[in-house]
Protein backbone atom coordinates (compact mmCIF):
# COMPACT_ATOMS: atom_id res chain seq x y z
CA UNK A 1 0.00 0.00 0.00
CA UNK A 2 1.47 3.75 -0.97
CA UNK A 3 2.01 5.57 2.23
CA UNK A 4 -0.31 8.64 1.96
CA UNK A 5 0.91 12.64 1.26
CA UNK A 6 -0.28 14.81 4.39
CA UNK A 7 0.35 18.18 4.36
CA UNK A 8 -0.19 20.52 7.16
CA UNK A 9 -0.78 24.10 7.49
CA UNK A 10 0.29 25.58 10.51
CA UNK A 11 -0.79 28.85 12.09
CA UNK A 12 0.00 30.34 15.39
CA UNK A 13 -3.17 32.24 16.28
CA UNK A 14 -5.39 29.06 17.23
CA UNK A 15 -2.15 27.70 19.31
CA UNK A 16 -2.21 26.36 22.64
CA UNK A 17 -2.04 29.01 25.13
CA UNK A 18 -1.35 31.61 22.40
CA UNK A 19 -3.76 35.13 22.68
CA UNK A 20 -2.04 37.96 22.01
CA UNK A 21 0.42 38.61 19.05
CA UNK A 22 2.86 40.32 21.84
CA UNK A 23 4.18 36.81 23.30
CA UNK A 24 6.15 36.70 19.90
CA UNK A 25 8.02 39.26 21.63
CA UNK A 26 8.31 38.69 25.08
CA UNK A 27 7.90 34.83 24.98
CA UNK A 28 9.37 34.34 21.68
CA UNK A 29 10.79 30.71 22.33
CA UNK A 30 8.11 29.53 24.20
CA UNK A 31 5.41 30.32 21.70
CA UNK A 32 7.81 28.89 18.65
CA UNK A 33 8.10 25.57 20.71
CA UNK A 34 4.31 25.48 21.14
CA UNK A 35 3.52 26.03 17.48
CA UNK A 36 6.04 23.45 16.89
CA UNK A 37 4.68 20.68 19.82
CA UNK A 38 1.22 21.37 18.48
CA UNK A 39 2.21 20.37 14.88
CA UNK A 40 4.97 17.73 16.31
CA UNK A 41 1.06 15.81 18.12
CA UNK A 42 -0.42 16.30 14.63
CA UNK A 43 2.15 14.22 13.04
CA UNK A 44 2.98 11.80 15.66
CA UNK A 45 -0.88 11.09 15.09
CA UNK A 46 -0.85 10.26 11.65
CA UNK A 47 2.17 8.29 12.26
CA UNK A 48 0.97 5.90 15.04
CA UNK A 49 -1.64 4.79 12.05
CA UNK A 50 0.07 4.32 9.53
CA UNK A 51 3.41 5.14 7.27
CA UNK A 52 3.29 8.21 5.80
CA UNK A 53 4.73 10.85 3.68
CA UNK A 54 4.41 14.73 6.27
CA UNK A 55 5.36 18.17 4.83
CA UNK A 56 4.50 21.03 7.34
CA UNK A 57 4.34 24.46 5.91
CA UNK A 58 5.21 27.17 8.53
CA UNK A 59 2.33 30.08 7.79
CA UNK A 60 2.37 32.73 10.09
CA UNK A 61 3.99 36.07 9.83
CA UNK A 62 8.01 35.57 8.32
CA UNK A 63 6.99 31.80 8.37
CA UNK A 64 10.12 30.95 10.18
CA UNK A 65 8.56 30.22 13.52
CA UNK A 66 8.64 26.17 13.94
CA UNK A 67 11.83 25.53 15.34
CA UNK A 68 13.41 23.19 12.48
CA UNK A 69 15.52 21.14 15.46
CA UNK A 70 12.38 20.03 17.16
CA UNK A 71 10.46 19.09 14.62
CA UNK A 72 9.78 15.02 14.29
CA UNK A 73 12.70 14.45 12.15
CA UNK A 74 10.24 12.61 9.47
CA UNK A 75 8.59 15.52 8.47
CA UNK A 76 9.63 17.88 5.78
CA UNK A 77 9.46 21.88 6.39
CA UNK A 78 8.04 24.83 3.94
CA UNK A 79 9.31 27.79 5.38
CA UNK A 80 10.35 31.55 4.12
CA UNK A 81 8.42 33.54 1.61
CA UNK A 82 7.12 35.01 -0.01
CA UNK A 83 5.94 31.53 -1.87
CA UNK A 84 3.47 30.24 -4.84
CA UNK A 85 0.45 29.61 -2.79
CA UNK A 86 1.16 31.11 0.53
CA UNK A 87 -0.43 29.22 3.21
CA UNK A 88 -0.89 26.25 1.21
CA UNK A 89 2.44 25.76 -0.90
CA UNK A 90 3.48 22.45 -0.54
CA UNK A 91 -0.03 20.81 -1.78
CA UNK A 92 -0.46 19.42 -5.05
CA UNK A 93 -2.16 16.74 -6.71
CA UNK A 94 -0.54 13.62 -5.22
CA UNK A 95 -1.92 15.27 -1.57
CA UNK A 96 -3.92 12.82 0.10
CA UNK A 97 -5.13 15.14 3.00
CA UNK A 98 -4.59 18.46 4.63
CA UNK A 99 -4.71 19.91 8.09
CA UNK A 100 -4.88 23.42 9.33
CA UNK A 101 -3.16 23.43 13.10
CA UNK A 102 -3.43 26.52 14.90
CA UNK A 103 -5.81 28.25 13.05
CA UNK A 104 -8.36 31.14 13.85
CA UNK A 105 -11.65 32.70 12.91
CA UNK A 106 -12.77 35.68 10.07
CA UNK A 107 -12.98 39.19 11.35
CA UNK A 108 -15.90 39.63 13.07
CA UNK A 109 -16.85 36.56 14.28
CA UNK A 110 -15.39 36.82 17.88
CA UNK A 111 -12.26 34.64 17.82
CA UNK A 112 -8.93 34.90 19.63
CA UNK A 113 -6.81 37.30 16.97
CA UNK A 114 -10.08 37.26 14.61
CA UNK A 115 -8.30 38.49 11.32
CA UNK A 116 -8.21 37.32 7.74
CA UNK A 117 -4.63 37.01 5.54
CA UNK A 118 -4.09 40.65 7.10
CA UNK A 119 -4.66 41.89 10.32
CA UNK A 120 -3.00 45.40 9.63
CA UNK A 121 -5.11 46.03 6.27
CA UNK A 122 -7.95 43.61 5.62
CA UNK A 123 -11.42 44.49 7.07
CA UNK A 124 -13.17 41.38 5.57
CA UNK A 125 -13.02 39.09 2.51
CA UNK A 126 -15.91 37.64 0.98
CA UNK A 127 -16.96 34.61 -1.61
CA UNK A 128 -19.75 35.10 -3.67
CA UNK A 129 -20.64 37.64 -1.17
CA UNK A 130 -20.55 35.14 1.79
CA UNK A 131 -17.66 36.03 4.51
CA UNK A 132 -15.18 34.25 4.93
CA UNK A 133 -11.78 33.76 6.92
CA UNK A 134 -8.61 31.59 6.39
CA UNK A 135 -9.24 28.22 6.79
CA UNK A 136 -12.36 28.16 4.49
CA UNK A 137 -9.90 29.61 1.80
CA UNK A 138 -7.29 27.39 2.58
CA UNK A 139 -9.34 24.65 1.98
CA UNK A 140 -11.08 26.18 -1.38
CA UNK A 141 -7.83 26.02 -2.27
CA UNK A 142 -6.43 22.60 -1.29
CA UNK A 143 -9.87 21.74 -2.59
CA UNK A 144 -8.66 22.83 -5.61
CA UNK A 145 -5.77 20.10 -6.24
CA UNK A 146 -8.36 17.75 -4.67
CA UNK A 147 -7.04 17.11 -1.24
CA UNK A 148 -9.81 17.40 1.40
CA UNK A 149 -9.17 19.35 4.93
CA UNK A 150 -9.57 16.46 7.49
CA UNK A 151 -8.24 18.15 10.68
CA UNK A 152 -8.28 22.11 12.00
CA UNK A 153 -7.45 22.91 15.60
CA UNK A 154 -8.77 26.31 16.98
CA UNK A 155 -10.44 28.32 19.22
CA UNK A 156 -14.16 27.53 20.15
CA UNK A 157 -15.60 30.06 17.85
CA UNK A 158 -13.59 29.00 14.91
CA UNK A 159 -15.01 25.33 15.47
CA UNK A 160 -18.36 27.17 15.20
CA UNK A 161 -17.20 28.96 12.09
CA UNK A 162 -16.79 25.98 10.56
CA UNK A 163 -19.90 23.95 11.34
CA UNK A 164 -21.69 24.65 8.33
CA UNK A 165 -18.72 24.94 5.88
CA UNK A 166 -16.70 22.30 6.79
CA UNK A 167 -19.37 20.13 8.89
CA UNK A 168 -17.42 16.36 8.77
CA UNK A 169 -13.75 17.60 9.47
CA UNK A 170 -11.84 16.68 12.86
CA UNK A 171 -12.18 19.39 15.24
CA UNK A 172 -9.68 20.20 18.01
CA UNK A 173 -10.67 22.85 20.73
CA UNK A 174 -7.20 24.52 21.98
CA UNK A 175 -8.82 27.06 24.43
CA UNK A 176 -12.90 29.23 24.60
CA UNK A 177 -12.43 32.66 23.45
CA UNK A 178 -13.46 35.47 25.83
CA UNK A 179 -12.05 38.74 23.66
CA UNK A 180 -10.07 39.71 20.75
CA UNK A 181 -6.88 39.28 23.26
CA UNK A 182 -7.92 36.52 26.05
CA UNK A 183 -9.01 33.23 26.50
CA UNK A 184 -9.53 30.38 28.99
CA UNK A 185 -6.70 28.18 27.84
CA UNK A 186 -6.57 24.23 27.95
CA UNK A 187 -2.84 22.84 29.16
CA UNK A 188 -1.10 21.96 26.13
CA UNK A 189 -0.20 18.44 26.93
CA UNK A 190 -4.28 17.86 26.96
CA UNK A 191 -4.88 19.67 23.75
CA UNK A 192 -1.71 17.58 22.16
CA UNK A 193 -3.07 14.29 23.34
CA UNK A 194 -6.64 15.21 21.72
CA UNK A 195 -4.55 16.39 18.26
CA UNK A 196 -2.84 13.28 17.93
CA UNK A 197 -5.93 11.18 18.45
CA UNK A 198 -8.16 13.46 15.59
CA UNK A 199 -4.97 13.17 13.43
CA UNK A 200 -4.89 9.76 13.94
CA UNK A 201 -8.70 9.50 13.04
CA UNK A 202 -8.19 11.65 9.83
CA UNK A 203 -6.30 9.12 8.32
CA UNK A 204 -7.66 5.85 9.14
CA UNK A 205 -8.80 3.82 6.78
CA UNK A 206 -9.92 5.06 4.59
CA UNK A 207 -9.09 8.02 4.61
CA UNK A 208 -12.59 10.21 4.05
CA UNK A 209 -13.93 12.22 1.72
CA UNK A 210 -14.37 15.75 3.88
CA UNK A 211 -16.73 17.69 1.85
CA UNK A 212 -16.27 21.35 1.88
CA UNK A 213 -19.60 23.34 1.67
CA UNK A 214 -18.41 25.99 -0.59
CA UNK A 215 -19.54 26.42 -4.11
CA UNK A 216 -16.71 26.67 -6.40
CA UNK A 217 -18.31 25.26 -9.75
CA UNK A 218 -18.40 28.23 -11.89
CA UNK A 219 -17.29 31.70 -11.79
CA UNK A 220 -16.50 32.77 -8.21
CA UNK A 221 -16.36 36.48 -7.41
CA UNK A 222 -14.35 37.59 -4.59
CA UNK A 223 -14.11 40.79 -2.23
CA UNK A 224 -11.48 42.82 -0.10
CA UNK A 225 -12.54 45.50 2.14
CA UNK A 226 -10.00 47.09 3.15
CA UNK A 227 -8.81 49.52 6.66
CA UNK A 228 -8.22 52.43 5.14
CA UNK A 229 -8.67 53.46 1.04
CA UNK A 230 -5.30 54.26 0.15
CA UNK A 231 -4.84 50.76 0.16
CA UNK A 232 -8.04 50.01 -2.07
CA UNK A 233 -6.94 53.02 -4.55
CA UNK A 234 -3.66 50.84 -4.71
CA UNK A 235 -4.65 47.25 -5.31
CA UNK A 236 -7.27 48.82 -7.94
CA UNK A 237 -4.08 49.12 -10.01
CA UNK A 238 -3.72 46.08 -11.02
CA UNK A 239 -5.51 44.50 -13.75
CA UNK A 240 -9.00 42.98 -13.28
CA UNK A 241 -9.30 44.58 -10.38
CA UNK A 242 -12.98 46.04 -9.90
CA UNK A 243 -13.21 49.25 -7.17
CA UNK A 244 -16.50 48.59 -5.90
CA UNK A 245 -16.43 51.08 -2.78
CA UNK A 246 -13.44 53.81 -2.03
CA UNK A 247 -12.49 50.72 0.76
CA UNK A 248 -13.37 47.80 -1.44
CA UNK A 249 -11.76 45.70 -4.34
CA UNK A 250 -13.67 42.87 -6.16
CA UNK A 251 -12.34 40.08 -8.17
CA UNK A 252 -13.84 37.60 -10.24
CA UNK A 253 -12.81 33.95 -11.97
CA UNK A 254 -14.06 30.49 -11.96
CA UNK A 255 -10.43 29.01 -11.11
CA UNK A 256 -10.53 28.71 -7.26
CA UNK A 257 -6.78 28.80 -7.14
CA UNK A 258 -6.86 32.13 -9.14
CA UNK A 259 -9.12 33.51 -6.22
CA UNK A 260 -6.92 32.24 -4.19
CA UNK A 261 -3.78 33.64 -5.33
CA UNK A 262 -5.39 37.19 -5.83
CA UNK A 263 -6.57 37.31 -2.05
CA UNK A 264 -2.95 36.70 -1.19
CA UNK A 265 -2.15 38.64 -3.19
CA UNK A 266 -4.39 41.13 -1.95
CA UNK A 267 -2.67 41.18 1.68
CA UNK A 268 0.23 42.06 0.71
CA UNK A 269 -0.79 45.82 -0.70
């Protein structure tokens, strides 16, 4: 039997015991090792199943925060950027499954370090006129090579985020949100325990199909409101970019990896 392809996307947001973007200052090894232990319990997971083939792709900020030494030496690391794909370089169409590990909610919706792509200069992005936040686009777009999203681990409100759009994926609850900045945190060595076991899950046999609620067939238009309309007046530079508001950008195409790449794009204005 081939030994599967599972790729993981890891975040730092939805992290054990992480709440506040300042820790990456003033605890900056602690928080790397967490990001790190969290992913290290995602792949020791898959592992005590069955052989297979890991690549972890480090997606938050400079993406150079899992420390390389401690990572279980049979995974393979994505880090540095900027990269074809962003959060999900590394996926292609020989992926068997993805995970998103240490993830967080779409502005708005009430989640530890709520933010989409950009906290500095997205307001909210939007599908078809639907908001949405990272994972769901994540997953449009390892949807996209055909590799299903079996495993996210979060806050509580991104697990409720997710109900409807991702409603048969593994779901990991790190710590209950209580602001933008705080949270009643689970201890780490819990939260690991419960990772390895939904990782382990994900990839049983067989591994499952993981529908993703989010209509792609066709063309799919996409928005970007922006903080402030400088930014807007800038991205509307580019072509095939629609102004539709002096804060908001629109783009449209019925290749979800297109959208994908634009709203990445888009972040970087």
């Amino acid at each position: 039997m081939t030994a599967p392809t599972v790729f993981i996307c890891a975040d730092i947001e939805g992290v054990s015991g992480f709440v506040d973007w300042a820790q990456e200052d003033e605890e900056t090894e602690r928080v790397r090792r967490a990001m790190t232990e969290d992913v290290n319990a995602a792949i020791e997971g898959v592992l005590s199943e069955r052989d297979a083939d890991v690549i972890v792709n480090d997606s938050h900020g400079g993406k150079r925060n899992i420390v390389i030494e401690e990572l279980h030496p049979d995974a393979k690391l994505v880090r540095g950027g900027p990269r074809p794909y962003g959060m999900i370089s590394g996926v292609d169409e020989d992926t068997d499954v993805g995970f998103q590990i240490g993830a967080h909610t779409r502005p708005g919706f009430g989640g530890v370090l709520e933010h989409t792509f950009s906290s500095s200069s997205m307001a909210d992005v939007t599908l078809d006129g639907d908001p949405v936040g990272e994972v769901e686009l994540n997953a449009m777009g390892m949807a996209a090579f055909g590799t299903p999203t079996a495993l996210v681990t979060g806050d509580d409100r991104l697990r409720e985020e997710l109900a409807s759009v991702l409603p048969e994926t593994e779901y990991v609850v790190t710590k209950e949100a209580r602001s933008m900045r705080a949270a009643t945190c689970y201890h780490p060595e819990r939260v690991r325990e419960e990772i390895a076991a939904a990782a382990a899950s994900a990839v049983s046999e067989p591994i499952g199909e993981y529908p993703l609620e989010l209509d792609t067939d066709g063309a799919i238009a996409a928005t970007v409101r922006y903080h402030q309309a400088d930014t807007a007046e800038k991205a509307a530079l580019w072509p095939g970019i629609e102004r539709e508001t002096s804060r908001t950008i629109r783009y449209e195409s019925d290749d979800p990896l297109e959208v994908y790449s634009f709203l990445r794009a888009a972040s970087k204005v």
